[in-house]
Protein backbone atom coordinates (compact mmCIF):
# COMPACT_ATOMS: atom_id res chain seq x y z
CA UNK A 1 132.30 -46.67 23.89
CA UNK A 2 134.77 -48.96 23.55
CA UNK A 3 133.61 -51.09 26.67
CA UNK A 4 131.08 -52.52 24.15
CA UNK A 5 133.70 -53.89 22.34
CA UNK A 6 134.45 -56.34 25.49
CA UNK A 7 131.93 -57.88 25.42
CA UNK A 8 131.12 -60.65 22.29
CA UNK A 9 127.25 -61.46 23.16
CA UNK A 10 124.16 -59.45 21.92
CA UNK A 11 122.66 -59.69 25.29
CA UNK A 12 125.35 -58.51 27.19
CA UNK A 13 125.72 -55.24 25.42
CA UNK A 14 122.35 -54.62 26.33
CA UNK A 15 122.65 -55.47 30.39
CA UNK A 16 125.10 -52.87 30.09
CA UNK A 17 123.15 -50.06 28.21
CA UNK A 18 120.61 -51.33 30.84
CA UNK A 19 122.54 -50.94 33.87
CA UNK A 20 124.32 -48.03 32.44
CA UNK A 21 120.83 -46.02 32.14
CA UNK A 22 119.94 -47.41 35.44
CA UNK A 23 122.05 -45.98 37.55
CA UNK A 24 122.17 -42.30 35.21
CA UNK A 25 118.21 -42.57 36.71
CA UNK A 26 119.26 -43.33 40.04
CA UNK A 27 122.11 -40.53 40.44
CA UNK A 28 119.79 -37.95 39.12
CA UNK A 29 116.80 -39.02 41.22
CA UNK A 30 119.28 -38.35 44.35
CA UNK A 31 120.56 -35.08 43.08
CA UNK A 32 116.85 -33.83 42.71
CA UNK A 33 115.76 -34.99 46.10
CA UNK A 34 118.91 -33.82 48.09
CA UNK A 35 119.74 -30.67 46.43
CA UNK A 36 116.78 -29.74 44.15
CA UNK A 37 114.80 -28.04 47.30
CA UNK A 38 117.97 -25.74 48.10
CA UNK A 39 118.62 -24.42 44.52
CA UNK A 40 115.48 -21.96 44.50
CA UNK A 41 116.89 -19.79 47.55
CA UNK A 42 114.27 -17.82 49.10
CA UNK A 43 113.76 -14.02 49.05
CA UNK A 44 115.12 -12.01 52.30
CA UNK A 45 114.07 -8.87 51.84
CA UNK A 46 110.46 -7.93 52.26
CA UNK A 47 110.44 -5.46 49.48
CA UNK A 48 107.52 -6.46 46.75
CA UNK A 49 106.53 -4.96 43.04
CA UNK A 50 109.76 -1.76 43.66
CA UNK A 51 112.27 -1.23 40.97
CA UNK A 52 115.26 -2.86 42.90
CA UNK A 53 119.10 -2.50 42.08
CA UNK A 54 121.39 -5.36 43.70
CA UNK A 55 124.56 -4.70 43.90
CA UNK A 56 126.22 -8.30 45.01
CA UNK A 57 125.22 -12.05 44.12
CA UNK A 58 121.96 -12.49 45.68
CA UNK A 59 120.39 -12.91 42.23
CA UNK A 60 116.75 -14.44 44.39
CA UNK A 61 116.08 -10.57 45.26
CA UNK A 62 114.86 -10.08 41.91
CA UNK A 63 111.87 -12.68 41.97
CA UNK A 64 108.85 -9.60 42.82
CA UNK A 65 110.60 -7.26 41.73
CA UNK A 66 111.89 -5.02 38.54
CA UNK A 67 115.39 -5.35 37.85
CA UNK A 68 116.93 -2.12 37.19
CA UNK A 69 120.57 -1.70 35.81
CA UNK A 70 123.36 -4.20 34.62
CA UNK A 71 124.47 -5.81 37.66
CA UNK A 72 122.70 -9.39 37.51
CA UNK A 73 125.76 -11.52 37.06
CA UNK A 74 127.70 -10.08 40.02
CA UNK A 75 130.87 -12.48 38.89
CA UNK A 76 130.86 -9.99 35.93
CA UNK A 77 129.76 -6.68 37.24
CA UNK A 78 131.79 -6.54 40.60
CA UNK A 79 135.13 -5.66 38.60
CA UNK A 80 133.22 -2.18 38.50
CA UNK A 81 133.22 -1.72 41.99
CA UNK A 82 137.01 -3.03 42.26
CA UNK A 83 138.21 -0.62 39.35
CA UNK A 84 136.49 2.76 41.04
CA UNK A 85 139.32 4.87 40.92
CA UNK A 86 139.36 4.81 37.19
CA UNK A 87 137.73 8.01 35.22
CA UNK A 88 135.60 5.64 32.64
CA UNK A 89 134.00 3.15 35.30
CA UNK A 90 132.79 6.46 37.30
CA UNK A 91 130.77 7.51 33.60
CA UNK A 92 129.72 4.08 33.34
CA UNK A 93 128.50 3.76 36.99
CA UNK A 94 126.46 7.46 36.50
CA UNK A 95 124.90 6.51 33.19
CA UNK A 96 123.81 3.14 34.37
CA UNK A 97 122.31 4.84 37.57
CA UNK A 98 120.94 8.36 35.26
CA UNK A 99 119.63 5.64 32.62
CA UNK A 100 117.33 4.08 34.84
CA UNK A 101 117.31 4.86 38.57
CA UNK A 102 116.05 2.25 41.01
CA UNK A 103 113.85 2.86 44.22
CA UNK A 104 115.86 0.58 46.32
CA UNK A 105 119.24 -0.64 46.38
CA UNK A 106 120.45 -3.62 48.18
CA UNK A 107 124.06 -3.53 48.39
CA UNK A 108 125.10 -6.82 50.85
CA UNK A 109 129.11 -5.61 50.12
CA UNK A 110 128.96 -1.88 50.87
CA UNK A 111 129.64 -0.78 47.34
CA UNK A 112 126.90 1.41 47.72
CA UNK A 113 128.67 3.41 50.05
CA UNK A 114 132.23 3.04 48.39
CA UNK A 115 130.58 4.51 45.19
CA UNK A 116 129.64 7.66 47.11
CA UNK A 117 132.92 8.63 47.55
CA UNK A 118 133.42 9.31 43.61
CA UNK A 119 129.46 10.28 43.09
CA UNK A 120 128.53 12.15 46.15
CA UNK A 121 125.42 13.42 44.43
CA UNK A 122 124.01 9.94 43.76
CA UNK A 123 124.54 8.81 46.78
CA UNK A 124 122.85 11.84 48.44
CA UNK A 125 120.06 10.39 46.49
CA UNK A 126 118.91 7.47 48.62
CA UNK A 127 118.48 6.81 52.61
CA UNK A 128 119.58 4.10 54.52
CA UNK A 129 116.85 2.17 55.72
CA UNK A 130 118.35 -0.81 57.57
CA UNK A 131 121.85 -2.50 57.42
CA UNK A 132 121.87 -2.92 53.67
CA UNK A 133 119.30 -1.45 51.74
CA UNK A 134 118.63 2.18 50.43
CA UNK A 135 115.35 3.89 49.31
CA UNK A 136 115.60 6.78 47.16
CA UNK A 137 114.42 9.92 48.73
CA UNK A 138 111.73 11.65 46.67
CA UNK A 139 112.65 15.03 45.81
């Protein structure tokens, strides 16, 4: 740094290092007791040990259960959903769902029910169980 260079002395280099380090401890110390507790969000659904297919950003979902399919980072996977009407996003979305089918899907932004409209017989699948979660229906 070229703040170093200010100053001639041995000792005040080190008071700065020193103070420098000092308050790197004390802005991380406040980070971690403000906002430490709030970045492990807490599981809403009551669903435990169930393959489980989450189709928005509520990544916490996952923590009992099996992830199924490719949609963990929803920044990446909700072009899908936006790009619906094309031919090769409908294969993709049935081979991710054939590949590996979950037992419950929780879809927070209805794309559940916006995917049924290009594969009816997926979607025919699973039952609505409360405002945003299916469970497939055992044939």
């Amino acid at each position: 740094l070229n703040l170093f260079y200010l100053f001639k002395s041995y000792w005040q280099k080190e008071l700065l290092i020193i103070t420098i380090f000092i308050a790197m401890i004390y802005s991380l110390s406040n980070e971690w007791t403000e906002v430490g507790p709030q970045r492990i969000l807490t599981q809403k659904l009551q669903i435990r040990n169930e393959k489980l297919m989450v189709l928005g950003p509520q990544i916490e979902e996952y923590q009992n259960n099996q992830m199924t399919g490719p949609f963990v980072n929803w920044e990446l996977s909700k072009s899908l959903f936006t790009n619906l009407n094309q031919y090769k996003t409908i294969i993709m979305m049935h081979d991710y769902f054939d590949k590996d089918m979950p037992t419950y899907i929780y879809d927070p932004e209805s794309n559940f029910k916006k995917l049924g409209y290009y594969l009816p017989e997926l979607t025919n699948q699973y039952l609505l169980i409360d405002a945003h979660t299916y469970k497939k229906i055992n044939n």
